[in-house]
Protein backbone atom coordinates (compact mmCIF):
# COMPACT_ATOMS: atom_id res chain seq x y z
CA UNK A 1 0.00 0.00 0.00
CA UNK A 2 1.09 3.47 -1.25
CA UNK A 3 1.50 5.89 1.24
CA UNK A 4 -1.63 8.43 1.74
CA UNK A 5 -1.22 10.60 -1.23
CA UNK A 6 -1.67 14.45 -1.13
CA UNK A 7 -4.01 16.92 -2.62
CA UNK A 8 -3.77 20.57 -3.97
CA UNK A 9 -7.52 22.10 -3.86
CA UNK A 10 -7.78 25.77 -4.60
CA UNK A 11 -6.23 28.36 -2.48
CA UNK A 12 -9.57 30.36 -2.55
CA UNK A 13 -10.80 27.36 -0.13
CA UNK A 14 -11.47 28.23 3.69
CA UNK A 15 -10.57 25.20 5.20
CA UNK A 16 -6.79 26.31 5.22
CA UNK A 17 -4.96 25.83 8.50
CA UNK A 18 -0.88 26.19 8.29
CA UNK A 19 0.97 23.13 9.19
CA UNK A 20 4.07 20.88 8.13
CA UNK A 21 3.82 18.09 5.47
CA UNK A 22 4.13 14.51 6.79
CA UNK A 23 7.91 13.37 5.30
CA UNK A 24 8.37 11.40 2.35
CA UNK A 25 4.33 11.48 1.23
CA UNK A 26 3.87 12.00 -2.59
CA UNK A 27 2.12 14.70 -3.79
CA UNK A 28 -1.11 14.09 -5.99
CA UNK A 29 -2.55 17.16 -7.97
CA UNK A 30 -6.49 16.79 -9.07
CA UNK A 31 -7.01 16.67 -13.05
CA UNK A 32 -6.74 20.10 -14.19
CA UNK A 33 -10.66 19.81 -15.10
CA UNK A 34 -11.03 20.23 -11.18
CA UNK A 35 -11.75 23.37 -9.52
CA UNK A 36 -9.04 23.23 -7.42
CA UNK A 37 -6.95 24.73 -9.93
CA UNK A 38 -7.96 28.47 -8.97
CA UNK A 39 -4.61 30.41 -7.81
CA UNK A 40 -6.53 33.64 -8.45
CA UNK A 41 -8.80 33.04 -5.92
CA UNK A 42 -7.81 35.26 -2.62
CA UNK A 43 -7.81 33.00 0.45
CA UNK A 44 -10.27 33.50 3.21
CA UNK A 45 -10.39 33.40 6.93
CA UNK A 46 -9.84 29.39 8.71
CA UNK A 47 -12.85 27.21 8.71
CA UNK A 48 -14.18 25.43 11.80
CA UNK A 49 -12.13 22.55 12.44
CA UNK A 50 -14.36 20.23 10.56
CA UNK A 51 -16.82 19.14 8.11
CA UNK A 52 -20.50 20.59 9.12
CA UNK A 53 -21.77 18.00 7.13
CA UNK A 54 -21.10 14.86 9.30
CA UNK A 55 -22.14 15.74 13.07
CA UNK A 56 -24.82 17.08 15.18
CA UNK A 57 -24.64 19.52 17.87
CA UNK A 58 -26.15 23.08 18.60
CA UNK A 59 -27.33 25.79 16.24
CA UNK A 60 -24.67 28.24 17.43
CA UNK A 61 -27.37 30.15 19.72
CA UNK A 62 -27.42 27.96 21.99
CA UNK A 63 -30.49 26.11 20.55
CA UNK A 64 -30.30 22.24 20.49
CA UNK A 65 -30.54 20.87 17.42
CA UNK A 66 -33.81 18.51 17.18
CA UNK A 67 -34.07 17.58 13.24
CA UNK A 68 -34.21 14.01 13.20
CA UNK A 69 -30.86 12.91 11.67
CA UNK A 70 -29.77 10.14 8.86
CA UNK A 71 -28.07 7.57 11.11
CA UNK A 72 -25.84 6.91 7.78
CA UNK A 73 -24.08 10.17 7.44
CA UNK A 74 -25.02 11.70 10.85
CA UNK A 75 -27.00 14.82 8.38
CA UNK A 76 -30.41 15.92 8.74
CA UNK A 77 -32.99 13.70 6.86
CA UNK A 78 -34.16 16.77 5.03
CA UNK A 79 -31.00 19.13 3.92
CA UNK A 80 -33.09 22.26 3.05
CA UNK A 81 -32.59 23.86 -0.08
CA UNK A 82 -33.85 27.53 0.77
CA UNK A 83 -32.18 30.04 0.55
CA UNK A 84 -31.22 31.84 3.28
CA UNK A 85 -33.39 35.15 3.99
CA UNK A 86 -29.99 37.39 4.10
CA UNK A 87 -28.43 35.43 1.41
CA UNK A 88 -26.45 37.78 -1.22
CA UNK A 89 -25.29 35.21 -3.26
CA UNK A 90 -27.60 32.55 -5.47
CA UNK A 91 -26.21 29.30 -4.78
CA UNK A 92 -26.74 26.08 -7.02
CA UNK A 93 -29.24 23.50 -5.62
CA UNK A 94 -27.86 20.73 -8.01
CA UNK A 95 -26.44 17.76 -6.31
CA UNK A 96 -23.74 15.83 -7.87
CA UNK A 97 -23.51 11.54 -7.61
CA UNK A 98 -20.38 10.33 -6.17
CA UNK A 99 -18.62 7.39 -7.34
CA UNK A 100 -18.77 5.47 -4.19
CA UNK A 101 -21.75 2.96 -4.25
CA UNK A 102 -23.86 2.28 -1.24
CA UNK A 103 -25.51 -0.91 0.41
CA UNK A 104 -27.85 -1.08 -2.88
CA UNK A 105 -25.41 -1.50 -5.60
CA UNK A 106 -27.83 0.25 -7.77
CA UNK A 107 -27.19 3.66 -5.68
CA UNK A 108 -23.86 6.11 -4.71
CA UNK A 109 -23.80 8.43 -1.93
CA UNK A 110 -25.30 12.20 -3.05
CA UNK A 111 -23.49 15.01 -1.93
CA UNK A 112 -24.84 18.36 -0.80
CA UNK A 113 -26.04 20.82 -2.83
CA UNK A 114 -23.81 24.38 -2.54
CA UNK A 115 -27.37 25.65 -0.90
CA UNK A 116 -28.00 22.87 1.57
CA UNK A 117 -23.89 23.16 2.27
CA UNK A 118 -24.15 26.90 3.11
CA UNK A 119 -27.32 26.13 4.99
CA UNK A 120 -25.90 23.38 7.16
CA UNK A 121 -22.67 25.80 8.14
CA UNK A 122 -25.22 28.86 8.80
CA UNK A 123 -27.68 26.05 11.23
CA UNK A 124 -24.58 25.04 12.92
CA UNK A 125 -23.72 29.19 13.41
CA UNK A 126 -20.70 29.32 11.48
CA UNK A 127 -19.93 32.21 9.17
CA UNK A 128 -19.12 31.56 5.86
CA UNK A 129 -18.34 33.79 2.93
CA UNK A 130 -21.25 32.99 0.62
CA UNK A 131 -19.01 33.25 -2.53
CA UNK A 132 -16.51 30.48 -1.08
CA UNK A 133 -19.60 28.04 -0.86
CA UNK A 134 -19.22 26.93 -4.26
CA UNK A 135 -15.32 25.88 -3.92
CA UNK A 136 -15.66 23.98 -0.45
CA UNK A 137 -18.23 21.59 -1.72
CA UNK A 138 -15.80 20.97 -4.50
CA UNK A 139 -12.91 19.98 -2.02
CA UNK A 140 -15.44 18.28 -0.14
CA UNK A 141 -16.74 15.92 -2.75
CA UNK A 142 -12.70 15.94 -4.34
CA UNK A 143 -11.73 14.86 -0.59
CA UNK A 144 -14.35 12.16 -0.55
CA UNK A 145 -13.73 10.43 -3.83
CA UNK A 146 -9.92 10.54 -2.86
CA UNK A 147 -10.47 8.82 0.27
CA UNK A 148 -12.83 6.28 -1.60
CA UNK A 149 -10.00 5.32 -3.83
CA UNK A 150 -7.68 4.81 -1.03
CA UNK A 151 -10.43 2.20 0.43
CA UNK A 152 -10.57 0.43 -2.25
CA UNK A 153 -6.88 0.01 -2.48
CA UNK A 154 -6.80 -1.42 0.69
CA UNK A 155 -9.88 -3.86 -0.09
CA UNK A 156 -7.56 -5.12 -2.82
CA UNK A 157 -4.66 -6.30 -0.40
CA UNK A 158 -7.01 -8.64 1.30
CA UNK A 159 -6.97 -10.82 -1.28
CA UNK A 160 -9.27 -13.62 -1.44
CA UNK A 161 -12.80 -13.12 -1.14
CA UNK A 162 -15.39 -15.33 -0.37
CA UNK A 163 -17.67 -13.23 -2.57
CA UNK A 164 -17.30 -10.89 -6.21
CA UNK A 165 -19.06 -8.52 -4.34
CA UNK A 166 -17.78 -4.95 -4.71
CA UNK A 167 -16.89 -3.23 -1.53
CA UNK A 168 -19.38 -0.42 -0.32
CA UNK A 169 -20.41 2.19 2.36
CA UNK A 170 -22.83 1.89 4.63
CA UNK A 171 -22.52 4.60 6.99
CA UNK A 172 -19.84 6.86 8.05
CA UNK A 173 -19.23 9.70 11.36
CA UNK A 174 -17.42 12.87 11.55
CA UNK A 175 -15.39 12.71 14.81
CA UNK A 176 -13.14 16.37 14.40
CA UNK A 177 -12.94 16.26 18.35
CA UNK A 178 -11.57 12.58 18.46
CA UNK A 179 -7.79 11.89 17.61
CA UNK A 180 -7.37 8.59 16.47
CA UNK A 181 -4.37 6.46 18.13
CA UNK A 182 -2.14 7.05 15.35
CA UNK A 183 -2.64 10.64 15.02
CA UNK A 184 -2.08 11.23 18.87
CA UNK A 185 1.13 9.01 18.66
CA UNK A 186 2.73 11.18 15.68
CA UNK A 187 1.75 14.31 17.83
CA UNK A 188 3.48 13.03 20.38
CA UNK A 189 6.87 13.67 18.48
CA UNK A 190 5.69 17.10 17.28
CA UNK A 191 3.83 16.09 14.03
CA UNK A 192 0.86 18.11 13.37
CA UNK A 193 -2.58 17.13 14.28
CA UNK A 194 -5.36 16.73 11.38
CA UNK A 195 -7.97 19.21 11.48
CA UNK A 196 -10.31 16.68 10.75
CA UNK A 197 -11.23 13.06 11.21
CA UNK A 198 -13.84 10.72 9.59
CA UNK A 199 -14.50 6.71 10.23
CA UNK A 200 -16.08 4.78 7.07
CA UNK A 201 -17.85 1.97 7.91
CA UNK A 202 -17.34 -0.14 4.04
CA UNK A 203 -19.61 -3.97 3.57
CA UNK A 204 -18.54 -6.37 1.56
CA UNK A 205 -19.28 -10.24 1.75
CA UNK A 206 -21.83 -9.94 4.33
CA UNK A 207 -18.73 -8.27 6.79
CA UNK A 208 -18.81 -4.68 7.62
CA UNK A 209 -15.26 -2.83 8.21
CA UNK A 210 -14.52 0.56 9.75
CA UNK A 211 -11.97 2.97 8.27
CA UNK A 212 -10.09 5.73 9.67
CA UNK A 213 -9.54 8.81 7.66
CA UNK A 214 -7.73 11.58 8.99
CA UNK A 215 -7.24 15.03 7.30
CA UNK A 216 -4.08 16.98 7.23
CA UNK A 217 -2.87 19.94 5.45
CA UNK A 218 0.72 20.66 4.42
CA UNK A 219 3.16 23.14 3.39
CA UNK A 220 2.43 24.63 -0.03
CA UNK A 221 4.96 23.56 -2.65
CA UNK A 222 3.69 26.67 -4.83
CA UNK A 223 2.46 30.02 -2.91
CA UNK A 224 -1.13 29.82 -2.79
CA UNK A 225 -1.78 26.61 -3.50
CA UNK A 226 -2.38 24.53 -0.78
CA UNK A 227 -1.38 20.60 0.13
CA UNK A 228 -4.16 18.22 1.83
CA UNK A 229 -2.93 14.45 3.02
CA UNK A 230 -5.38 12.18 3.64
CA UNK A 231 -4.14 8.97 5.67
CA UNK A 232 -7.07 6.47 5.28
CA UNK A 233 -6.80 2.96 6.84
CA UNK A 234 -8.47 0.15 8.25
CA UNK A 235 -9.38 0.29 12.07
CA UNK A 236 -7.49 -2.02 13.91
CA UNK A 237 -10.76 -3.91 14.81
CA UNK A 238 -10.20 -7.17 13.59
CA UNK A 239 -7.09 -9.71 13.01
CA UNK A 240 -7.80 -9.51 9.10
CA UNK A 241 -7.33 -5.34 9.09
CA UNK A 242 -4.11 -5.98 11.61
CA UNK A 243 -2.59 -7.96 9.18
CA UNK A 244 -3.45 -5.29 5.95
CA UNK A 245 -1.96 -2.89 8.46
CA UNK A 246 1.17 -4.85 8.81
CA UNK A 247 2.14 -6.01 5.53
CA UNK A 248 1.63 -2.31 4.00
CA UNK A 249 4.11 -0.95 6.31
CA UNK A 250 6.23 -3.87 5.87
CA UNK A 251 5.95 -3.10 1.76
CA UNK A 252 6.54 0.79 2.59
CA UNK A 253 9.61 0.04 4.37
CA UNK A 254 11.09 -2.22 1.94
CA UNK A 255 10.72 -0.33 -0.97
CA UNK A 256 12.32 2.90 1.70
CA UNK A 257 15.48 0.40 2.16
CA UNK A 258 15.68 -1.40 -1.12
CA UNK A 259 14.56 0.96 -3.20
CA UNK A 260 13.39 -0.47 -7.24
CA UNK A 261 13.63 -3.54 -5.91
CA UNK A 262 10.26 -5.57 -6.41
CA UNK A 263 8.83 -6.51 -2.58
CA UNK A 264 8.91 -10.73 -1.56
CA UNK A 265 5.00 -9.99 -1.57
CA UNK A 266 4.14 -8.07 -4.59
CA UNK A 267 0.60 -7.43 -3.50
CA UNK A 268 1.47 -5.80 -1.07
């Protein structure tokens, strides 16, 4: 297994928060189709520490929240898609398909709407330029379908299957407040903390697995242009994912002391 690869969305994004690279991580520009090829774009104040898309919690009055919420995605059953009465800015109410397919093979996962993004940061009392709305949901679904990919890499290394079956999501949590174990280990020794975390729970084969996804930025390679890592891997929740773990930092290190020399176990 690779290690987690990096991303460069646009610098016009608000969920920039200065920290240091992880070493020796390869850096992975989008297609330059993507938005996040806009250096003209001024950069705007920090974000909140993490997605508003994926957690409940207060209005930002001081109001509970009580819309009943999709157990799935931990977002309200009904994302509203009206416009906010001080809005400045029309926002699209399109919603784009992802690529990642859910329990019913014949469905993917929906993202929000710019709208019903904007909507969920102003319920959760978080300020938000209105004509930055546009370019986080773009990082946000880019982010998503990166960290999709990486799951499916890791699906791969298991190797036999007792099914076809294509792996899938069934649910997944935004936990910004909880470091995982490997995150608070690396802090220890003064690398930076993500500013966001995420845990995938991914069927396949009549198992369900839970993935940990943690979100860094790094240093920017160009000015302006801004570096996200994602480091997605399986929990360490069962002797199956322990092993995965194992044998890709076994590969990692062997191709870090032997470099272009092919690994004992290739699919690794």
């Amino acid at each position: 297994m690779s290690p987690p690869p990096s991303m460069t969305p646009p610098p016009g994004c608000p969920m920039h928060q200065p920290s240091e690279p992880e070493p020796k991580k390869p850096e992975v520009s989008p297609p330059p189709s993507c938005p996040m090829h806009q250096p003209e774009t001024p950069k705007s104040a920090p974000p909140p520490p993490s997605c508003p898309m994926h957690q409940p919690g207060d209005s930002g009055n001081g109001a509970p929240v009580t819309d009943k919420l999709n157990e799935l995605n931990m977002m309200p059953s009904q994302l509203s898609q009206n416009r906010q009465e001080d809005q400045t800015v029309d926002l699209p109410t399109e919603r784009v398909i992802s690529t990642i397919p859910k329990a019913d093979a014949s469905s993917k996962w929906e993202y929000p709407s710019p709208q019903q993004f904007y909507n969920a940061l102003r319920r959760k009392g978080w300020e938000t330029p209105e004509e930055e709305i546009e370019t986080m949901v773009d990082i946000h679904n880019f982010l998503n379908e990166e960290a999709w990919q990486e799951v499916i890499k890791w699906e791969e290394m298991r190797g036999a299957c007792p099914c076809d079956e294509d792996p899938y999501l069934v649910r997944l949590q935004g936990r910004p407040r909880d470091l995982s174990p490997k995150a608070w280990w690396h802090s220890l020794w003064g690398a930076p903390r993500p500013f966001d975390r995420h845990d995938w729970y991914v069927g396949r084969c009549g198992e369900q697995r839970r993935y940990v996804i943690d979100y860094y930025e790094g240093a920017e390679d160009v000015p302006g242009v801004p570096v996200f890592f994602l480091d997605v891997r399986p929990a360490l929740d069962d002797p199956t994912s322990i092993f995965c773990r194992m044998k890709a930092a076994a590969s990692e290190k062997w191709a870090e002391w032997f470099p272009g020399k092919p690994s004992p176990d290739s699919s690794a």
